[in-house]
C-alpha atoms as a PDB file:
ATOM      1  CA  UNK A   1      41.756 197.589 -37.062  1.00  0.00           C
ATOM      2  CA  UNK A   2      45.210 197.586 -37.219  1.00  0.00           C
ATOM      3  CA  UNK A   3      46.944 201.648 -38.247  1.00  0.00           C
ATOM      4  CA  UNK A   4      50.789 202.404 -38.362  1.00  0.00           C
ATOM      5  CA  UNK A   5      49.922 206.233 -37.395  1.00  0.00           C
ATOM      6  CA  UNK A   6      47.241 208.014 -35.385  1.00  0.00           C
ATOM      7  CA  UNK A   7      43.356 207.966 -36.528  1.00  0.00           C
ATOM      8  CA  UNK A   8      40.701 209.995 -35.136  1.00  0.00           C
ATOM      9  CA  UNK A   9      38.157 207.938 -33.777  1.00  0.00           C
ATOM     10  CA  UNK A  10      35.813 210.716 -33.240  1.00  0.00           C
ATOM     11  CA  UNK A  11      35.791 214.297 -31.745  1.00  0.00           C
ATOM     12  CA  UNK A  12      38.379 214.326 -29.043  1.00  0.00           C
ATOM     13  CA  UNK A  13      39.076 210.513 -29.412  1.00  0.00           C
ATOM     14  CA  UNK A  14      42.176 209.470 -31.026  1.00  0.00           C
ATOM     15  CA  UNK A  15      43.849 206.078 -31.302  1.00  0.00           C
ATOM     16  CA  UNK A  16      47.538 206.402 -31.821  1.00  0.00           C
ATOM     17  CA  UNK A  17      48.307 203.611 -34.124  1.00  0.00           C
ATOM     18  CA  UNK A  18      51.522 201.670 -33.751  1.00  0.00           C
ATOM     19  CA  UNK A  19      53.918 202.549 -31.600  1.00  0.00           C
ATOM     20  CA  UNK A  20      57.407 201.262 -31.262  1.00  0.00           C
ATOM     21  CA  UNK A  21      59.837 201.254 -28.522  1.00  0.00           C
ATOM     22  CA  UNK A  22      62.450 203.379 -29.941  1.00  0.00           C
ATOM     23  CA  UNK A  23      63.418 205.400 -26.442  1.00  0.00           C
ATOM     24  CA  UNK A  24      65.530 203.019 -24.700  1.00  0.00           C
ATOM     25  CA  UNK A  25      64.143 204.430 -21.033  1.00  0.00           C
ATOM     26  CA  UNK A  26      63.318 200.891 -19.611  1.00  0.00           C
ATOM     27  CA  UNK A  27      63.877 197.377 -20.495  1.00  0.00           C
ATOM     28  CA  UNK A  28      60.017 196.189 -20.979  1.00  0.00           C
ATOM     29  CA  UNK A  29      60.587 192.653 -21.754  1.00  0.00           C
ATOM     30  CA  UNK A  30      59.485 192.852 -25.453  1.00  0.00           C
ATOM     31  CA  UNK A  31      62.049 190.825 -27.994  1.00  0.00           C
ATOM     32  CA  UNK A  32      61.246 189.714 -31.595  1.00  0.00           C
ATOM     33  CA  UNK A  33      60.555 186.496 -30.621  1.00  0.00           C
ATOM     34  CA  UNK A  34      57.590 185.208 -28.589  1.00  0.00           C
ATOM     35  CA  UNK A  35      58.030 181.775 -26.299  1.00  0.00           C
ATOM     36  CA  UNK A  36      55.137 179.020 -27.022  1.00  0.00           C
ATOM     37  CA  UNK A  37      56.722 176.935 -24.874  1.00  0.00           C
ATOM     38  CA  UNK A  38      59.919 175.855 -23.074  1.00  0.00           C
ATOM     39  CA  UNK A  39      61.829 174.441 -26.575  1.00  0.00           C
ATOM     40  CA  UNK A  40      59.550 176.619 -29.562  1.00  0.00           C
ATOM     41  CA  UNK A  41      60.102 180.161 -29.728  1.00  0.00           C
ATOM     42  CA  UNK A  42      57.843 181.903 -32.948  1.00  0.00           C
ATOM     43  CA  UNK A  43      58.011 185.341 -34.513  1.00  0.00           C
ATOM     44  CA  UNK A  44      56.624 188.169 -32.048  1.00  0.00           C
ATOM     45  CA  UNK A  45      52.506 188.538 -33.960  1.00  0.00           C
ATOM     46  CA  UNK A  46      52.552 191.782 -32.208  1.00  0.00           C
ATOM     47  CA  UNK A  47      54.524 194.991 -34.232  1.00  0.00           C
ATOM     48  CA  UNK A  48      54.126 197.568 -30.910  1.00  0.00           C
ATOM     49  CA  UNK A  49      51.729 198.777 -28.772  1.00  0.00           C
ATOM     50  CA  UNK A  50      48.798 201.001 -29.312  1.00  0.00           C
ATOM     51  CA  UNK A  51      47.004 203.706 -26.609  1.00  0.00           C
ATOM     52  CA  UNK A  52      44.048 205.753 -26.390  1.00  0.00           C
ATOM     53  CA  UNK A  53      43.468 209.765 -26.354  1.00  0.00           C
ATOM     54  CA  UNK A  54      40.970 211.142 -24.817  1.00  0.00           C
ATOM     55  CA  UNK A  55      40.347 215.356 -24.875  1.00  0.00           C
ATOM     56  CA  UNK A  56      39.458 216.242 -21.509  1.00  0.00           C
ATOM     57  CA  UNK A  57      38.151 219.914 -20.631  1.00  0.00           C
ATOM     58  CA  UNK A  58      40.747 219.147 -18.100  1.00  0.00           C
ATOM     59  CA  UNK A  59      43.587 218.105 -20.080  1.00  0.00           C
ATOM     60  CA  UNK A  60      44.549 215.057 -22.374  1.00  0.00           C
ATOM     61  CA  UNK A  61      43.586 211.167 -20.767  1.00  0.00           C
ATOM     62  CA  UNK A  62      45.811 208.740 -22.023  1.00  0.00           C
ATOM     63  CA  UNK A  63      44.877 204.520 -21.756  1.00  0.00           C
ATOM     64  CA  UNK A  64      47.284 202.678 -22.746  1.00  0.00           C
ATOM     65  CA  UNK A  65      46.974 198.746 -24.391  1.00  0.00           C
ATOM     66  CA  UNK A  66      48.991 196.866 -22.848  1.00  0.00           C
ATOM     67  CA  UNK A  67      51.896 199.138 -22.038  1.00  0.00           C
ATOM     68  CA  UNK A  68      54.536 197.452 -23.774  1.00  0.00           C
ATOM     69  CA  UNK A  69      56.065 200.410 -25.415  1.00  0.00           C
ATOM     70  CA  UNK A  70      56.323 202.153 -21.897  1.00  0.00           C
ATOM     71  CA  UNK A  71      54.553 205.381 -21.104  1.00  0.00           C
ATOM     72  CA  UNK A  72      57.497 207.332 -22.168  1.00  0.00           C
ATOM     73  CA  UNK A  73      57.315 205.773 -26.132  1.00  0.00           C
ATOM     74  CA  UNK A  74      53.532 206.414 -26.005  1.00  0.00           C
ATOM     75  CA  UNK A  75      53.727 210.060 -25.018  1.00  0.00           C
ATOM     76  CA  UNK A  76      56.477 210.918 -27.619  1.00  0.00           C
ATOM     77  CA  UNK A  77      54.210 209.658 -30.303  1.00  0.00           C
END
């Protein structure tokens, strides 16, 4: 399921919904476009990257997807 903010999964779990690279800390590759092959380039399916909270009695656990916002965008969300 696909959320533009944060949604509680259940107690203590939260997904974060989309998040954007908007803190320029480091260059993760990530364009509009997406390659299919060496000549075709197609519109980027993907929006931004999505992560995991977990409530911990030690602290907050964070998994991100596939990281492509950077750690830095995911913890500002």
């Amino acid at each position: 399921m696909e959320t533009k903010g944060p949604v509680l999964v259940t107690d203590g779990i939260t997904v974060t919904g989309e998040i954007l690279s908007i803190i320029d800390f480091e260059d993760t590759g990530i364009t509009t476009e997406a390659v299919t092959d060496e000549v075709m380039k197609t519109p980027n399916p993907v929006a931004g990257d999505q992560a995991l909270f977990f409530r911990t009695l030690e602290g907050v656990l964070v998994i991100l997807g596939c990281g492509h916002a950077d750690l830095v965008n995911t913890v500002g969300t």
